[in-house]
Protein backbone atom coordinates (compact mmCIF):
# COMPACT_ATOMS: atom_id res chain seq x y z
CA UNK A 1 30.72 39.77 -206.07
CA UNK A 2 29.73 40.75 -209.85
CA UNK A 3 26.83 37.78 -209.20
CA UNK A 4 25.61 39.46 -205.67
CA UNK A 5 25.32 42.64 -208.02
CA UNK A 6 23.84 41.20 -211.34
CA UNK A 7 21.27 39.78 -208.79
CA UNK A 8 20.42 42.57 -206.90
CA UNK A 9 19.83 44.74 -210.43
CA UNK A 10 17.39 42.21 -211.35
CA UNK A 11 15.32 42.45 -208.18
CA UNK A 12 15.13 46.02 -208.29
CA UNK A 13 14.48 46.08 -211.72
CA UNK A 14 11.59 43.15 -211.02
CA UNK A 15 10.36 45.72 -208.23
CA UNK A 16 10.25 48.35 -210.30
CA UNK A 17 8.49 46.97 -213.22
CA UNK A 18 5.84 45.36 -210.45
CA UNK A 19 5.30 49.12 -209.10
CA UNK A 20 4.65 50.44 -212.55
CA UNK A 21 2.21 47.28 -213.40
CA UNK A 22 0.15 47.95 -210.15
CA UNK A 23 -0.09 51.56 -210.95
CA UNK A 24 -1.17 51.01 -214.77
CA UNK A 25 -3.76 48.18 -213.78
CA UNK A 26 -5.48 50.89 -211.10
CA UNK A 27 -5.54 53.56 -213.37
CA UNK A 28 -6.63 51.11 -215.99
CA UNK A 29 -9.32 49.76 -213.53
CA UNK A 30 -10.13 53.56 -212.36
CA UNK A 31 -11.04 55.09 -215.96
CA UNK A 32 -15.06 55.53 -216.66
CA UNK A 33 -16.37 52.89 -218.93
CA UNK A 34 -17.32 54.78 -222.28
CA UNK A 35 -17.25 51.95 -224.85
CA UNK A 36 -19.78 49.35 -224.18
CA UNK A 37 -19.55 46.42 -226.98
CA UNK A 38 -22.90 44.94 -226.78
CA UNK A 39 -26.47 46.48 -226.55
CA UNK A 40 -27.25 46.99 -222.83
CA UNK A 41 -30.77 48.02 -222.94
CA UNK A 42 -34.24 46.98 -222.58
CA UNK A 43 -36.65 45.58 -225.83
CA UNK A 44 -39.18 47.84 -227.06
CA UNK A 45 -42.76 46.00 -227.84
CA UNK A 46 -42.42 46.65 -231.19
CA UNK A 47 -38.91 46.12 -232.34
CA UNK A 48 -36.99 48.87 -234.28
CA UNK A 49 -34.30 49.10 -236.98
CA UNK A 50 -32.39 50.98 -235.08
CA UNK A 51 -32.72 48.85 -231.94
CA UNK A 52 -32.48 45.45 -233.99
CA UNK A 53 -29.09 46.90 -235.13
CA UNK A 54 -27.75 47.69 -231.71
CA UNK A 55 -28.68 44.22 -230.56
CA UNK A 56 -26.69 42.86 -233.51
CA UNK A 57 -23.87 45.87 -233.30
CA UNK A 58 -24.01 46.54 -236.79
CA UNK A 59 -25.17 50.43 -237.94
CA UNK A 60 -28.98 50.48 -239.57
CA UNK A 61 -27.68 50.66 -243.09
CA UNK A 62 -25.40 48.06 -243.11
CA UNK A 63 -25.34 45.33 -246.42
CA UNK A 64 -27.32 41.70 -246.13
CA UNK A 65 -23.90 39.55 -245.77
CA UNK A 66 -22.98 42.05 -243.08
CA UNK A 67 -26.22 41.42 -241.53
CA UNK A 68 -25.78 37.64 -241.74
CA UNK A 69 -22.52 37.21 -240.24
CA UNK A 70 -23.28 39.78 -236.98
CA UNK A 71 -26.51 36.98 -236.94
CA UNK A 72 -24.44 34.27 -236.89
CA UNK A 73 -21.25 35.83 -234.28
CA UNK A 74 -23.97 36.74 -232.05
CA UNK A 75 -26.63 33.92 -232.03
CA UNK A 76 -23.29 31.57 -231.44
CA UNK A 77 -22.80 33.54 -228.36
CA UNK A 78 -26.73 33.39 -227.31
CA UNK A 79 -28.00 29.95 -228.78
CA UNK A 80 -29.90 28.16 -226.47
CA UNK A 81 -28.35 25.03 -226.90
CA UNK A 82 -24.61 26.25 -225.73
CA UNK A 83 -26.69 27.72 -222.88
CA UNK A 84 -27.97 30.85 -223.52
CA UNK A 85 -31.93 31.92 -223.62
CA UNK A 86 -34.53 31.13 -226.03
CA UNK A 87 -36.01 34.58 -225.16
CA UNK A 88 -32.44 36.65 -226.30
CA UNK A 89 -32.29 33.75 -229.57
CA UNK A 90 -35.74 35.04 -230.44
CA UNK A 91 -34.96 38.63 -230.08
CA UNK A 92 -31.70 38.14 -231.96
CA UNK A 93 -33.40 36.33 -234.73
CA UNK A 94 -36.20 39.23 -235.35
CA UNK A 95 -33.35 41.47 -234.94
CA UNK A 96 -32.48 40.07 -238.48
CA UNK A 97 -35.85 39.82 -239.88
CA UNK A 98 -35.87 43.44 -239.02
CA UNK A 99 -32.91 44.86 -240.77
CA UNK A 100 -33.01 41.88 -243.96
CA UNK A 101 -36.69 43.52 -244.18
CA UNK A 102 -38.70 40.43 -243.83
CA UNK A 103 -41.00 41.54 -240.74
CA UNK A 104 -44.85 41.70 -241.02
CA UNK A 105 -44.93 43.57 -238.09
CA UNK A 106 -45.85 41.59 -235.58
CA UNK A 107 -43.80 40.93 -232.38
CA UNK A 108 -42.32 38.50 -230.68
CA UNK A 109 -43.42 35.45 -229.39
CA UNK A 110 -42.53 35.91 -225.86
């Protein structure tokens, strides 16, 4: 008898914890998508330092080593040889030469 009931707690208690989980993942699933991680937009011909530091996610006046180690998370994520695009390595490289300062204005390669 004290089993039957022990067992029947937990399944309600398993039921109700399943009804609440469904009802957080919708709402979860439902709400607008304000924070967007990476840079979603187009290149401009000519690239900015405010658009090379969206495509790296760093703020414009950020330090060097900051600069270098957004570089390096982001080119891991994009190198061409782990399957991502020469065109985005490219972009994410001048996206460094751009905020380090080392651009003689000219634009990319592709």
């Amino acid at each position: 008898m004290v089993t039957a009931l022990i067992g029947g707690a937990a399944v309600a208690a398993a039921a109700y914890a399943a009804k609440y989980g469904i009802r957080a993942w919708q709402a979860f699933k439902a709400r607008p998508p304000t924070l967007r991680k990476f840079y979603e937009g187009g290149f401009q011909p000519t690239m900015t330092r405010r658009e090379a530091a969206l495509i790296l996610g760093v703020r414009e006046s950020v330090p060097i080593t900051k600069v270098r180690e957004a570089h390096r998370r982001v080119m891991v994520a994009n190198h061409p040889d782990a399957g991502g695009s020469h065109y985005l390595a490219s972009k994410i490289n001048e996206a460094k030469e751009t905020l380090l300062g080392r651009t003689k204005g000219s634009s990319s390669a592709f």
